[in-house]
PDB file of N, CA and C in Angstrom:
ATOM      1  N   UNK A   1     -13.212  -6.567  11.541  1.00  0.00           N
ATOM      2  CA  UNK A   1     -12.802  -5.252  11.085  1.00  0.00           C
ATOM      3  C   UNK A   1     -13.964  -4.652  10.281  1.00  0.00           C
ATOM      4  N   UNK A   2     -14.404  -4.156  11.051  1.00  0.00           N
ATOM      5  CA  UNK A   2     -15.812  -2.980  10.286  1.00  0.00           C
ATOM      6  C   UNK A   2     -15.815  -1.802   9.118  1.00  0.00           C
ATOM      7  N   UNK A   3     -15.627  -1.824   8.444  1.00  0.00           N
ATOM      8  CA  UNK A   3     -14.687  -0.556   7.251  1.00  0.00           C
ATOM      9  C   UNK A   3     -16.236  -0.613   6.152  1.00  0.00           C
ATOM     10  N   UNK A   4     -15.937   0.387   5.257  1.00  0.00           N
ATOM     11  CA  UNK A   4     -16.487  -0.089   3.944  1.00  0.00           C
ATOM     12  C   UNK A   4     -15.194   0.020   2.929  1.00  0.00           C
ATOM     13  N   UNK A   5     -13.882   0.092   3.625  1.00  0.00           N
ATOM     14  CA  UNK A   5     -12.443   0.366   2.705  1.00  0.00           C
ATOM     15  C   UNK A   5     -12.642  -0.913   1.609  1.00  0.00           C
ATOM     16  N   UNK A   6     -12.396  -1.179   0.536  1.00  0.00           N
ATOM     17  CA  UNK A   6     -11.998  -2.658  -0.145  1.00  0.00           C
ATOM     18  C   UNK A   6     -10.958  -3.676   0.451  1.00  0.00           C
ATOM     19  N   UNK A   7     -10.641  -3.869   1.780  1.00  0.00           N
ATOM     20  CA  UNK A   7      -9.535  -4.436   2.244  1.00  0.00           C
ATOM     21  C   UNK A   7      -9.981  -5.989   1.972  1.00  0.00           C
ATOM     22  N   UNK A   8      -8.545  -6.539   1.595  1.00  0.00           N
ATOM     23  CA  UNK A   8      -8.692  -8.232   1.008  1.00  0.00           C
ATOM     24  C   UNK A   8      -7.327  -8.444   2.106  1.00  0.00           C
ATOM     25  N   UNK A   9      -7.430  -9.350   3.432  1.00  0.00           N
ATOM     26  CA  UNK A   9      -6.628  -9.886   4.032  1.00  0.00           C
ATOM     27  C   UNK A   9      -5.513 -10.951   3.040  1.00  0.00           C
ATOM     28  N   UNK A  10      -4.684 -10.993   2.958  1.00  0.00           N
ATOM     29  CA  UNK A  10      -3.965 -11.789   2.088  1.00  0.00           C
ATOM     30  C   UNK A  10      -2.643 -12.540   3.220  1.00  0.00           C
ATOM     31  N   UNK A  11      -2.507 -12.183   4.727  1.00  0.00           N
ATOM     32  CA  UNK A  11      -1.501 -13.265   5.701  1.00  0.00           C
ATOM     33  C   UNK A  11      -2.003 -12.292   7.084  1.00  0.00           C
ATOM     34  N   UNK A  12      -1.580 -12.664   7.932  1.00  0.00           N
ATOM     35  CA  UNK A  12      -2.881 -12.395   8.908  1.00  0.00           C
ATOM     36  C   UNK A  12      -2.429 -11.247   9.588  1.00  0.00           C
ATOM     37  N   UNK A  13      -1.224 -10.628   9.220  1.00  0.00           N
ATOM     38  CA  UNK A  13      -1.137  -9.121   9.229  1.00  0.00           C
ATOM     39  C   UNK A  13      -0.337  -8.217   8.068  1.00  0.00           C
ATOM     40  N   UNK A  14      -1.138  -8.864   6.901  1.00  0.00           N
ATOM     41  CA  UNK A  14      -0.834  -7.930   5.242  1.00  0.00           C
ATOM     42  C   UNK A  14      -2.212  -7.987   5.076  1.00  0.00           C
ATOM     43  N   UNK A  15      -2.316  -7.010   5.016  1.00  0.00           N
ATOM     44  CA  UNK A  15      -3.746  -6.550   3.456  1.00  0.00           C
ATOM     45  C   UNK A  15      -3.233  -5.981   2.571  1.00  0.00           C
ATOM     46  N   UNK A  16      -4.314  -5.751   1.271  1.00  0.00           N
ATOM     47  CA  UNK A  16      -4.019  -5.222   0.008  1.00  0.00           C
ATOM     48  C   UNK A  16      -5.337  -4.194  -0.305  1.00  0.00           C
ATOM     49  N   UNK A  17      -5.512  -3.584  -1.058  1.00  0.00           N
ATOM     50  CA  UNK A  17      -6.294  -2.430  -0.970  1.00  0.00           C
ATOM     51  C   UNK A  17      -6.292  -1.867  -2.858  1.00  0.00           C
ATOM     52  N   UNK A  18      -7.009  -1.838  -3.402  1.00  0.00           N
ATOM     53  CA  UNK A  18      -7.100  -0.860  -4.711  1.00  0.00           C
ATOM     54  C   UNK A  18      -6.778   0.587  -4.200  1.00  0.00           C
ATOM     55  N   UNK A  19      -6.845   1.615  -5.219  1.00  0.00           N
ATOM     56  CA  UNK A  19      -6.152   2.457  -5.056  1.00  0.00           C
ATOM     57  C   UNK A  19      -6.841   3.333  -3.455  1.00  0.00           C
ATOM     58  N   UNK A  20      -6.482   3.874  -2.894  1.00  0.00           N
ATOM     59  CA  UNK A  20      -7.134   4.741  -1.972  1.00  0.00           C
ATOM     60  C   UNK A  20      -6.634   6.201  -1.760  1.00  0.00           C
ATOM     61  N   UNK A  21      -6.892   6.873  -1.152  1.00  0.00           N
ATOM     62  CA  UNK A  21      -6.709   8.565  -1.169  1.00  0.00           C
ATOM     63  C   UNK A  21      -6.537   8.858  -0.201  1.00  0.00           C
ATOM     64  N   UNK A  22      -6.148   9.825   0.106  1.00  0.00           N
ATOM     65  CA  UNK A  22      -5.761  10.784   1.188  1.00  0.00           C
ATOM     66  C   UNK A  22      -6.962  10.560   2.449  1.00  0.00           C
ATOM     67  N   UNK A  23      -8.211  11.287   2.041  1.00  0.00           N
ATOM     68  CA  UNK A  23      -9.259  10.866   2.916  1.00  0.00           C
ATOM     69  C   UNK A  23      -9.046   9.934   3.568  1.00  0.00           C
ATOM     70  N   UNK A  24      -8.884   8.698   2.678  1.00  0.00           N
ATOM     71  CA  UNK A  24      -9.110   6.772   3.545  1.00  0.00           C
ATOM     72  C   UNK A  24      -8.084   6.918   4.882  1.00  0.00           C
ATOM     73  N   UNK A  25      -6.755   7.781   4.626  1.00  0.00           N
ATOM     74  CA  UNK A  25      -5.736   7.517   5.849  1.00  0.00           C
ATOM     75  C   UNK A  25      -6.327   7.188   7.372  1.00  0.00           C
ATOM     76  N   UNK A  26      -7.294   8.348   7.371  1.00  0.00           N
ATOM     77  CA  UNK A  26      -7.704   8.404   8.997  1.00  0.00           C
ATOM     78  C   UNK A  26      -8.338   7.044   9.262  1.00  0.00           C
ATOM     79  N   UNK A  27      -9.469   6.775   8.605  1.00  0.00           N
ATOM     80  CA  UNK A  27      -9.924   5.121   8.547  1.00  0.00           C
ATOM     81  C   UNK A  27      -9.376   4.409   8.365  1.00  0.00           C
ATOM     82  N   UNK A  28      -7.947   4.007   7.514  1.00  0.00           N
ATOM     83  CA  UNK A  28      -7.002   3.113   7.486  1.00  0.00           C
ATOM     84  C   UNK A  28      -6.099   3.071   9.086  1.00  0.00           C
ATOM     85  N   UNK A  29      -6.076   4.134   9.978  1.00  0.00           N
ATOM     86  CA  UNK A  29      -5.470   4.317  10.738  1.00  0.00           C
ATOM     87  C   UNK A  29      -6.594   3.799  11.812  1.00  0.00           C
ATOM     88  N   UNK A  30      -7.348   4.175  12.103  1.00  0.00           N
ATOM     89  CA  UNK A  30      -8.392   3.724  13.150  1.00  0.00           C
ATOM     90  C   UNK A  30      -8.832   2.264  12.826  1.00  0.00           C
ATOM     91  N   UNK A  31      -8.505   1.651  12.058  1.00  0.00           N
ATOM     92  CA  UNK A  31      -9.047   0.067  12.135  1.00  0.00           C
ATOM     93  C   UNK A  31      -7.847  -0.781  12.563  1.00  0.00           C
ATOM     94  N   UNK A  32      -6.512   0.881  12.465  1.00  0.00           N
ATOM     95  CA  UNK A  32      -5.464   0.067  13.541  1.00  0.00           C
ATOM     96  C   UNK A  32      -4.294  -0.732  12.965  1.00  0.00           C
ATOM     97  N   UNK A  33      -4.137  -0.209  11.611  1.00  0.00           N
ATOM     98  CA  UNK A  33      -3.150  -0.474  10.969  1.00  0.00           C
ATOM     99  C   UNK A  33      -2.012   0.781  11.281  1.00  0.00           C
ATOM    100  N   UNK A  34      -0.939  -0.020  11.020  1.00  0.00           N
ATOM    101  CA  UNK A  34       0.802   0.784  11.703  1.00  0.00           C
ATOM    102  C   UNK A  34       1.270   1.364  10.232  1.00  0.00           C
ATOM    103  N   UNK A  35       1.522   0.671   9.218  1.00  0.00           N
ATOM    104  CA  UNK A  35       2.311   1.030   7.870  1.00  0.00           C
ATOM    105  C   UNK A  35       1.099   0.959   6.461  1.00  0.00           C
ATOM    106  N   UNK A  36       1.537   1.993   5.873  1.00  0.00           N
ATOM    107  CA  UNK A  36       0.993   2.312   4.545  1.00  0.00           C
ATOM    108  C   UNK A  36       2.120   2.103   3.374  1.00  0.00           C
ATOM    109  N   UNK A  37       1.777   1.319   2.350  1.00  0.00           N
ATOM    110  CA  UNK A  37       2.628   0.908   1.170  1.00  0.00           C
ATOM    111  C   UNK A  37       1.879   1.257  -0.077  1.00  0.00           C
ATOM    112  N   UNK A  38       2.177   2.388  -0.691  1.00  0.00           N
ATOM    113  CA  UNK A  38       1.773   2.795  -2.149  1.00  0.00           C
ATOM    114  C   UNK A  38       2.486   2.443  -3.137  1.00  0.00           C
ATOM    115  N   UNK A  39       2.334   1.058  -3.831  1.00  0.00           N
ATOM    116  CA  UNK A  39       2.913   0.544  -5.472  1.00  0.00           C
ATOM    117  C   UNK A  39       2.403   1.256  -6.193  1.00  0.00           C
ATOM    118  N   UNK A  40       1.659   2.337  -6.337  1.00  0.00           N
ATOM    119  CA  UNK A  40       1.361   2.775  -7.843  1.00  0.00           C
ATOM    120  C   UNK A  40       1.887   3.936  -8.096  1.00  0.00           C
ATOM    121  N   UNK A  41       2.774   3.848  -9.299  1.00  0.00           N
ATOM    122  CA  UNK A  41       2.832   5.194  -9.569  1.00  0.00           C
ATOM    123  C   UNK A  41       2.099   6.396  -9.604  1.00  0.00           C
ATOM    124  N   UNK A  42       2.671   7.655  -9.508  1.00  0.00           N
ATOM    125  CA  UNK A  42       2.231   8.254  -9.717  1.00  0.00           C
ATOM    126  C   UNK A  42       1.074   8.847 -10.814  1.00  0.00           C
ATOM    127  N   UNK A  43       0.255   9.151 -10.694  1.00  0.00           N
ATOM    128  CA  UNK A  43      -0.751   9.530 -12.433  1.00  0.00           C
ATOM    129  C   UNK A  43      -0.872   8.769 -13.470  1.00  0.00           C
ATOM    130  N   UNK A  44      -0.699   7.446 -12.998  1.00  0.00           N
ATOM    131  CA  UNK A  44      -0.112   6.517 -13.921  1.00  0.00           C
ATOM    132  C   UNK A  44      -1.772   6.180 -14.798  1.00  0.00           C
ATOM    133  N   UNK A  45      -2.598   6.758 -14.839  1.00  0.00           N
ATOM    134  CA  UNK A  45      -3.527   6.413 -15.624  1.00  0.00           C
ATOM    135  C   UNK A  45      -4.189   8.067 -15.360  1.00  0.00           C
ATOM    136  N   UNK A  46      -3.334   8.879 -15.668  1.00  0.00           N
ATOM    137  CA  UNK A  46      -4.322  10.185 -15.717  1.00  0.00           C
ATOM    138  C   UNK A  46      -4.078  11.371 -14.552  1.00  0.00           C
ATOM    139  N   UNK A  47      -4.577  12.645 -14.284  1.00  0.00           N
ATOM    140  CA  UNK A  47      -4.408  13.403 -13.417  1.00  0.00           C
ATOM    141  C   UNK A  47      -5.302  13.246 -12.090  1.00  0.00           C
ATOM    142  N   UNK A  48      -6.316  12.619 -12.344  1.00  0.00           N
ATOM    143  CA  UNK A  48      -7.438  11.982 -11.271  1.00  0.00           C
ATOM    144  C   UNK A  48      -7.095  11.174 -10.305  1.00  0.00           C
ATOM    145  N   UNK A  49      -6.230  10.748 -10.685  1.00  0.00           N
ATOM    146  CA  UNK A  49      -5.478   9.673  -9.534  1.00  0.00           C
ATOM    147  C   UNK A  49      -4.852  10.816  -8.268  1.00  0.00           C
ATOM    148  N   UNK A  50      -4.999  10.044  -7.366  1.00  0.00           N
ATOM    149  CA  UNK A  50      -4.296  10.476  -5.925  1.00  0.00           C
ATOM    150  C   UNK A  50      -2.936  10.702  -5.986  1.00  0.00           C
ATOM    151  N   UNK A  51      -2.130  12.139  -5.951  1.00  0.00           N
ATOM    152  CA  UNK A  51      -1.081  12.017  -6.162  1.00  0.00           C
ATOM    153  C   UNK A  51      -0.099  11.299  -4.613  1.00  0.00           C
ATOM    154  N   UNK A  52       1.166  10.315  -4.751  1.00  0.00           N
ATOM    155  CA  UNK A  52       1.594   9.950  -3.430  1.00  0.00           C
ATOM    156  C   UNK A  52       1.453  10.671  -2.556  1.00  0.00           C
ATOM    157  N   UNK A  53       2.169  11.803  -2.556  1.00  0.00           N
ATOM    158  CA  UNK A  53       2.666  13.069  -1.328  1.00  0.00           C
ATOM    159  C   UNK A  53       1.210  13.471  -1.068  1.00  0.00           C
ATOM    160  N   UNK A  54       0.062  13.848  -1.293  1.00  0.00           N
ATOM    161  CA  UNK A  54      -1.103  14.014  -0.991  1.00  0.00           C
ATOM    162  C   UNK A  54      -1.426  12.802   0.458  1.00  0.00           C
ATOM    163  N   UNK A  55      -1.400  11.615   0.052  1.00  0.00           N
ATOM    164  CA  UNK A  55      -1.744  10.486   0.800  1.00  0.00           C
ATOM    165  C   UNK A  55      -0.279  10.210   2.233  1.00  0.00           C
ATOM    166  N   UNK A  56       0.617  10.205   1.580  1.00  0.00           N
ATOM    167  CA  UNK A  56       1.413  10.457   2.305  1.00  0.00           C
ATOM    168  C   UNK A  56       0.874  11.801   4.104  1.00  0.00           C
ATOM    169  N   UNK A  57       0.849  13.110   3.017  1.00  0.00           N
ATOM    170  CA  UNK A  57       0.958  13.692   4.194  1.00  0.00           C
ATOM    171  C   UNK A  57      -0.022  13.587   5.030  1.00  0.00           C
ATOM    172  N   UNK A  58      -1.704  12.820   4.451  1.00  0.00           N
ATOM    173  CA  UNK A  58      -2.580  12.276   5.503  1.00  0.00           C
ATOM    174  C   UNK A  58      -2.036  11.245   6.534  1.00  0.00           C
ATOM    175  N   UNK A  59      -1.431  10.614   5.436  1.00  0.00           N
ATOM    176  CA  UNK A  59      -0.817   8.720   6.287  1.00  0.00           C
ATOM    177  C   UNK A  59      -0.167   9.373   7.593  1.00  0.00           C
ATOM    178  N   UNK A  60       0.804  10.456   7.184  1.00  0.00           N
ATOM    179  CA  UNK A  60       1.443  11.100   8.690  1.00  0.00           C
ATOM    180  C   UNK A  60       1.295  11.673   9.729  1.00  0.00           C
ATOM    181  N   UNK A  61      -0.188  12.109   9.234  1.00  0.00           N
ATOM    182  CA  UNK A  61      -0.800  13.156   9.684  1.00  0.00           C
ATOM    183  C   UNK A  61      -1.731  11.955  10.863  1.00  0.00           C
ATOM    184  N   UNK A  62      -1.865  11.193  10.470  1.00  0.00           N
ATOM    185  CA  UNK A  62      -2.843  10.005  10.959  1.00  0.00           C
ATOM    186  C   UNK A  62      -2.148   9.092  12.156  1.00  0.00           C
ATOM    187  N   UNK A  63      -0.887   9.106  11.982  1.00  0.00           N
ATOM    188  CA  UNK A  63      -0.170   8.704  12.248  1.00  0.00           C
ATOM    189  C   UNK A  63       0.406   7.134  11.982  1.00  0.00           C
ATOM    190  N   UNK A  64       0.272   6.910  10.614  1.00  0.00           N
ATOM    191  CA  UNK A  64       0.954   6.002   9.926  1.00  0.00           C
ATOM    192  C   UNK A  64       2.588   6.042   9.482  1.00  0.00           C
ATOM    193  N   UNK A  65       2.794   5.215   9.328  1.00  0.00           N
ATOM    194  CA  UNK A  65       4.265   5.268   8.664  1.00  0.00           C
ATOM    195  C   UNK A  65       3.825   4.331   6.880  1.00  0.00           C
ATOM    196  N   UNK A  66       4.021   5.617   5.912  1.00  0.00           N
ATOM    197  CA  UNK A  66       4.066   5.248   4.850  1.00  0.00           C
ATOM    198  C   UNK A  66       5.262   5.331   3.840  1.00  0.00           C
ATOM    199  N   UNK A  67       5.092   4.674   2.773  1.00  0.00           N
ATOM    200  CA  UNK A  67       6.540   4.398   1.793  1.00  0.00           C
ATOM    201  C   UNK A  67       5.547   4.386   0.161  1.00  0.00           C
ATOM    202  N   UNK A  68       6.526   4.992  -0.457  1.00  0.00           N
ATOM    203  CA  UNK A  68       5.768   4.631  -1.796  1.00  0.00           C
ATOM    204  C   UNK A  68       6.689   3.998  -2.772  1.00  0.00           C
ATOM    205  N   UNK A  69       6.511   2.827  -3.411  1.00  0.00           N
ATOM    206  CA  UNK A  69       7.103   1.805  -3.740  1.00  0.00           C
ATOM    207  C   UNK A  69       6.474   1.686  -5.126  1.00  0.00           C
ATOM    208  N   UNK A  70       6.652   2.946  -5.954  1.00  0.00           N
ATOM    209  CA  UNK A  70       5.627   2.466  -7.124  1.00  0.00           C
ATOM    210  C   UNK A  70       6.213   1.561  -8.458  1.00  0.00           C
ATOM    211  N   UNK A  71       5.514   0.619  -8.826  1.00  0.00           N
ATOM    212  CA  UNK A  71       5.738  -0.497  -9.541  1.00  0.00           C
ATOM    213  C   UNK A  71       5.315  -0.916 -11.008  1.00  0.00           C
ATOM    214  N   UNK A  72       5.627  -0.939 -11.775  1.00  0.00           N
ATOM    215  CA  UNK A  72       4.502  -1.385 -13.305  1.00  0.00           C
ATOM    216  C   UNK A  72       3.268  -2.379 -12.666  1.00  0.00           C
ATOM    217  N   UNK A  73       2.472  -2.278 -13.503  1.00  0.00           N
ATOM    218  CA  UNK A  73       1.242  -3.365 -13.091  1.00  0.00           C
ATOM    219  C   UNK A  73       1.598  -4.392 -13.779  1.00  0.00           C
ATOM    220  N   UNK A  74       2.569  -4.712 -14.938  1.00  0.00           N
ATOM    221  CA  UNK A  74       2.498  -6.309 -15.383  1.00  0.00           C
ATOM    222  C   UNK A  74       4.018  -6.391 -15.509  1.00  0.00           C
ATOM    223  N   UNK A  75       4.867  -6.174 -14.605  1.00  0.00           N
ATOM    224  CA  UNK A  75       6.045  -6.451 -13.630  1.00  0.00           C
ATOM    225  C   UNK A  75       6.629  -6.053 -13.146  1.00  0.00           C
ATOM    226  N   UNK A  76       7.238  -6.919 -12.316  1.00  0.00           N
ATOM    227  CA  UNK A  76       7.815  -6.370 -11.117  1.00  0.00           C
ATOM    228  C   UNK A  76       9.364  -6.585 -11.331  1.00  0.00           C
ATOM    229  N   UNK A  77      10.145  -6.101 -11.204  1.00  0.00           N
ATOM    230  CA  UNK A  77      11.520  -6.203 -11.025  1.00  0.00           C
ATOM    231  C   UNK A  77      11.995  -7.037  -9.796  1.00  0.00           C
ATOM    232  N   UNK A  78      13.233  -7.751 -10.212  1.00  0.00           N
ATOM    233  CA  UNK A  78      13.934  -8.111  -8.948  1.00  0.00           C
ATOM    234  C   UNK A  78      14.214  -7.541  -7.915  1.00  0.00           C
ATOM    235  N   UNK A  79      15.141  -6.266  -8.218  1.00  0.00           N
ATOM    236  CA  UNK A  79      14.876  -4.925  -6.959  1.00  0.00           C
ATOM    237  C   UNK A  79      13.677  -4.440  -7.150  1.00  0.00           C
ATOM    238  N   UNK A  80      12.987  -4.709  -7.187  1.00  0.00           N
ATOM    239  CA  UNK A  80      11.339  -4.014  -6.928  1.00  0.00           C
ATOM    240  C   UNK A  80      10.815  -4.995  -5.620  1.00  0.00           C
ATOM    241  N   UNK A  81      11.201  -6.187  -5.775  1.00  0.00           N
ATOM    242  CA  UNK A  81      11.079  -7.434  -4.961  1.00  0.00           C
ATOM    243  C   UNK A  81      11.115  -7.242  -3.882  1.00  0.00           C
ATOM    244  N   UNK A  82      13.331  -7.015  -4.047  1.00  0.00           N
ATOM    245  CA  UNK A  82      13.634  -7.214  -2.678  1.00  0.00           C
ATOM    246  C   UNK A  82      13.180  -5.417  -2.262  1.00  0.00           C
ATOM    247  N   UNK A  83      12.956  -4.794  -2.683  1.00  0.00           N
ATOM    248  CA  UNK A  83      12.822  -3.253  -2.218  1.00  0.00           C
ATOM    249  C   UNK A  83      11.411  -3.709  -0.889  1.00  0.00           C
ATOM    250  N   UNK A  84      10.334  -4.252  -1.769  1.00  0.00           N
ATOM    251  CA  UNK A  84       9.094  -4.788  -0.908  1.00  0.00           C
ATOM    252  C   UNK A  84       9.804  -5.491   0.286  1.00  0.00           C
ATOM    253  N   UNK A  85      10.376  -6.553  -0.146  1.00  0.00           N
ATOM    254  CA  UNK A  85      10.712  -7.392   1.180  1.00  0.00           C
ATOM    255  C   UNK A  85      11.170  -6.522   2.131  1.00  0.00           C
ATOM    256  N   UNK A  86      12.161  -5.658   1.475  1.00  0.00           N
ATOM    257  CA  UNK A  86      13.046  -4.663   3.227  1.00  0.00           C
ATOM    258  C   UNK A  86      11.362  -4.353   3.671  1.00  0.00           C
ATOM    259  N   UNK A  87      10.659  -3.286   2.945  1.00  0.00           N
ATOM    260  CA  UNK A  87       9.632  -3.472   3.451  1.00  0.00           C
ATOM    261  C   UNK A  87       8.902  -3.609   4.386  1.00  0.00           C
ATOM    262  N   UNK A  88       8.250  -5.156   3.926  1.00  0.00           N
ATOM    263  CA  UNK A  88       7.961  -5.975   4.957  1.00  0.00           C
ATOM    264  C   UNK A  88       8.502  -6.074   6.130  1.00  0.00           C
ATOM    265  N   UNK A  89      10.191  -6.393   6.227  1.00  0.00           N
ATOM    266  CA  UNK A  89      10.958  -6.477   7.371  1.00  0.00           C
ATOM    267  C   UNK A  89      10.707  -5.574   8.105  1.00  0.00           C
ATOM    268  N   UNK A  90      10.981  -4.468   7.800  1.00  0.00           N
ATOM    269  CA  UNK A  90      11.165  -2.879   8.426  1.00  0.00           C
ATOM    270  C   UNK A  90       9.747  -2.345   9.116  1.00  0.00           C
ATOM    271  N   UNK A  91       8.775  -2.709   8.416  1.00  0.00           N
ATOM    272  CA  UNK A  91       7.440  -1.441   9.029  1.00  0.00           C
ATOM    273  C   UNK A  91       6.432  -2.163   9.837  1.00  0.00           C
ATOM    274  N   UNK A  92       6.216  -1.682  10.531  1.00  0.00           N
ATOM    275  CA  UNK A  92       5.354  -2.062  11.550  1.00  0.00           C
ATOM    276  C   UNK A  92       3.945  -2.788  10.903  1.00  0.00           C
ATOM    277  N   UNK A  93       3.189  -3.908  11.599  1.00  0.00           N
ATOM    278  CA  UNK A  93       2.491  -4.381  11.087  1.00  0.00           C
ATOM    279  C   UNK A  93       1.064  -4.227  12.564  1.00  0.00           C
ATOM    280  N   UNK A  94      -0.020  -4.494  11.246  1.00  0.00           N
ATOM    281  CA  UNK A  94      -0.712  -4.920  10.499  1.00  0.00           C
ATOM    282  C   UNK A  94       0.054  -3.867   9.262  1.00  0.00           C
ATOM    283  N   UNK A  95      -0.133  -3.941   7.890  1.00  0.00           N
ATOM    284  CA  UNK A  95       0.331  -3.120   7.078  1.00  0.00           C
ATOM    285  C   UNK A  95      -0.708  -3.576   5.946  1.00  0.00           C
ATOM    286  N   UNK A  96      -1.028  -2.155   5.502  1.00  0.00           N
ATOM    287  CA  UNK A  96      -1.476  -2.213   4.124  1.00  0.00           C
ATOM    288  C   UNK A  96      -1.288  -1.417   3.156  1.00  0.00           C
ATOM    289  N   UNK A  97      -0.847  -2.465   1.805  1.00  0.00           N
ATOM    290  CA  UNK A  97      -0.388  -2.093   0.437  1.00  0.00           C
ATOM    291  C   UNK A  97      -1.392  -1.896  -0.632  1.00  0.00           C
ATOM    292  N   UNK A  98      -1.279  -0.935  -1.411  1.00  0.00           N
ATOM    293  CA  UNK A  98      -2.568  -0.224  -2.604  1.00  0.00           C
ATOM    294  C   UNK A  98      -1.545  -0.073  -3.847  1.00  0.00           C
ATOM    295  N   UNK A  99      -2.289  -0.420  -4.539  1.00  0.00           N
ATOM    296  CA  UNK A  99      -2.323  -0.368  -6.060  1.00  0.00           C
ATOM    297  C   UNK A  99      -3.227  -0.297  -6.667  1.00  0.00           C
ATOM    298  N   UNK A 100      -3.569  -0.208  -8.292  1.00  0.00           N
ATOM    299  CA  UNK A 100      -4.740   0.527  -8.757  1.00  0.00           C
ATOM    300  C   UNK A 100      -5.835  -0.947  -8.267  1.00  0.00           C
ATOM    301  N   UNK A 101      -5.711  -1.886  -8.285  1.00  0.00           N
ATOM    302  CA  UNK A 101      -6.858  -2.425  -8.062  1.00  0.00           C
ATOM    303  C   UNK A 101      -6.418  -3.796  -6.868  1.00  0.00           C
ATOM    304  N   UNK A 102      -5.212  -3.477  -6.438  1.00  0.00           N
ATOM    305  CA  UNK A 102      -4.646  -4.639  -5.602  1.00  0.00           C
ATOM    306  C   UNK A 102      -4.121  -5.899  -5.787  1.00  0.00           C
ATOM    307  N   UNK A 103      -3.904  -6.519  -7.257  1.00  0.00           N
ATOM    308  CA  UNK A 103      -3.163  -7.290  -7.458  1.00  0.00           C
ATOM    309  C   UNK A 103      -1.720  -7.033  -7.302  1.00  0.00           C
ATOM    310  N   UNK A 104      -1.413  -6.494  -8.246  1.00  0.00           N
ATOM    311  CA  UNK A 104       0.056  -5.902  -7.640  1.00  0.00           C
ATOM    312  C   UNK A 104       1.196  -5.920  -6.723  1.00  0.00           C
ATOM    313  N   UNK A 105       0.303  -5.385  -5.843  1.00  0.00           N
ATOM    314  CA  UNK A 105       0.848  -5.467  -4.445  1.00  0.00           C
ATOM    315  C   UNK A 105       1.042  -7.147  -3.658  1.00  0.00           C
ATOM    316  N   UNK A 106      -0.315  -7.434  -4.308  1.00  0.00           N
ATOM    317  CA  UNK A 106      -0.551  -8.900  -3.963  1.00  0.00           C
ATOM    318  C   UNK A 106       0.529  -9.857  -4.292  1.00  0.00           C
ATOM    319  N   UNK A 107       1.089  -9.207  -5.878  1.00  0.00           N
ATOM    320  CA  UNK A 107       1.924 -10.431  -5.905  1.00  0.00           C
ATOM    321  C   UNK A 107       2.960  -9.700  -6.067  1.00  0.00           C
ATOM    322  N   UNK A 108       3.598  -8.804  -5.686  1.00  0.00           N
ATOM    323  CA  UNK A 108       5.038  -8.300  -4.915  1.00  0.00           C
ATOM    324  C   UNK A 108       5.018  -9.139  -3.601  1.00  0.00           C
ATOM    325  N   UNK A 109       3.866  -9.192  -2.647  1.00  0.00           N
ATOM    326  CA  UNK A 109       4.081 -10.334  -1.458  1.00  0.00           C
ATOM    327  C   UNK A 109       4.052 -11.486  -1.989  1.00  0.00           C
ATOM    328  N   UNK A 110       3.892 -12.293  -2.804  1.00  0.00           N
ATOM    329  CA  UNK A 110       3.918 -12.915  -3.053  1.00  0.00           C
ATOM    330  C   UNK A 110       5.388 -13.243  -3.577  1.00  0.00           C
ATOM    331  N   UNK A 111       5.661 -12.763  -4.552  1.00  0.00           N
ATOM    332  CA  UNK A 111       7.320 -12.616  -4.554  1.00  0.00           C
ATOM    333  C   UNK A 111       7.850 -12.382  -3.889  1.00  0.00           C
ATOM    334  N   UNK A 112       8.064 -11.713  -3.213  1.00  0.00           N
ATOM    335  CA  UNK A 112       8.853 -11.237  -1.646  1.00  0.00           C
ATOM    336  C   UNK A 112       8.645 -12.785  -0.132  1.00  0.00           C
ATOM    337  N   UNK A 113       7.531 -13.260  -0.595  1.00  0.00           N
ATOM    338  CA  UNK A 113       8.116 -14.490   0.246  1.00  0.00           C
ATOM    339  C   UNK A 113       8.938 -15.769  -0.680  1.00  0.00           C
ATOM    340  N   UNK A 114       8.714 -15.435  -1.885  1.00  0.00           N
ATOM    341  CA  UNK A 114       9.848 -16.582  -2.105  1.00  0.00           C
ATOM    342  C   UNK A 114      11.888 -16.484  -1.940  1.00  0.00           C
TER     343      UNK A 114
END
């Protein structure tokens, strides 16, 4: 997979991603990924941040199927969990999940397989 995106494979069709923007959709889409998963809240560190619906209407536009699932960075809730897991179940894969720097997301899958 040829990108300069930050993608970190984490199961052999999940990646994880720091935050990304609207722009990245089309390149997230051409390396051939199906679903987009945004854990971060909204502005959650300022007005500079990518607002969801911005990224969203690229992801659609691209033709992704995205969800925004935004989460605290130092926890996750039980329904925050299983919210990820439907998730997982539900969206087409390869899939990749962003948060401000990709842990996050990392370990919502991570919780979500136990």
């Amino acid at each position: 997979m040829e990108t300069t995106l930050p993608l970190r494979q984490i199961d052999h069709d999940v990646f994880v991603a720091p935050q990304l923007d609207a722009a990245a959709m089309a390149e997230v889409a051409r390396l051939g990924f199906k679903s987009v998963v945004n854990n971060r809240p909204d502005f959650e560190h300022g007005p500079d941040q990518p607002a969801s619906a911005a990224v969203q209407a690229a992801a659609l536009a691209a033709g992704l199927q995205y969800r925004h699932l935004p989460v605290a960075g130092g926890y996750q809730s039980p329904e925050e969990v299983a919210a990820f897991r439907q998730l997982l179940a539900e969206l087409p894969r390869p899939l990749l999940a962003f948060c401000r720097s990709g842990a996050r997301s990392t370990r919502l899958y991570q919780l979500a397989q136990g």
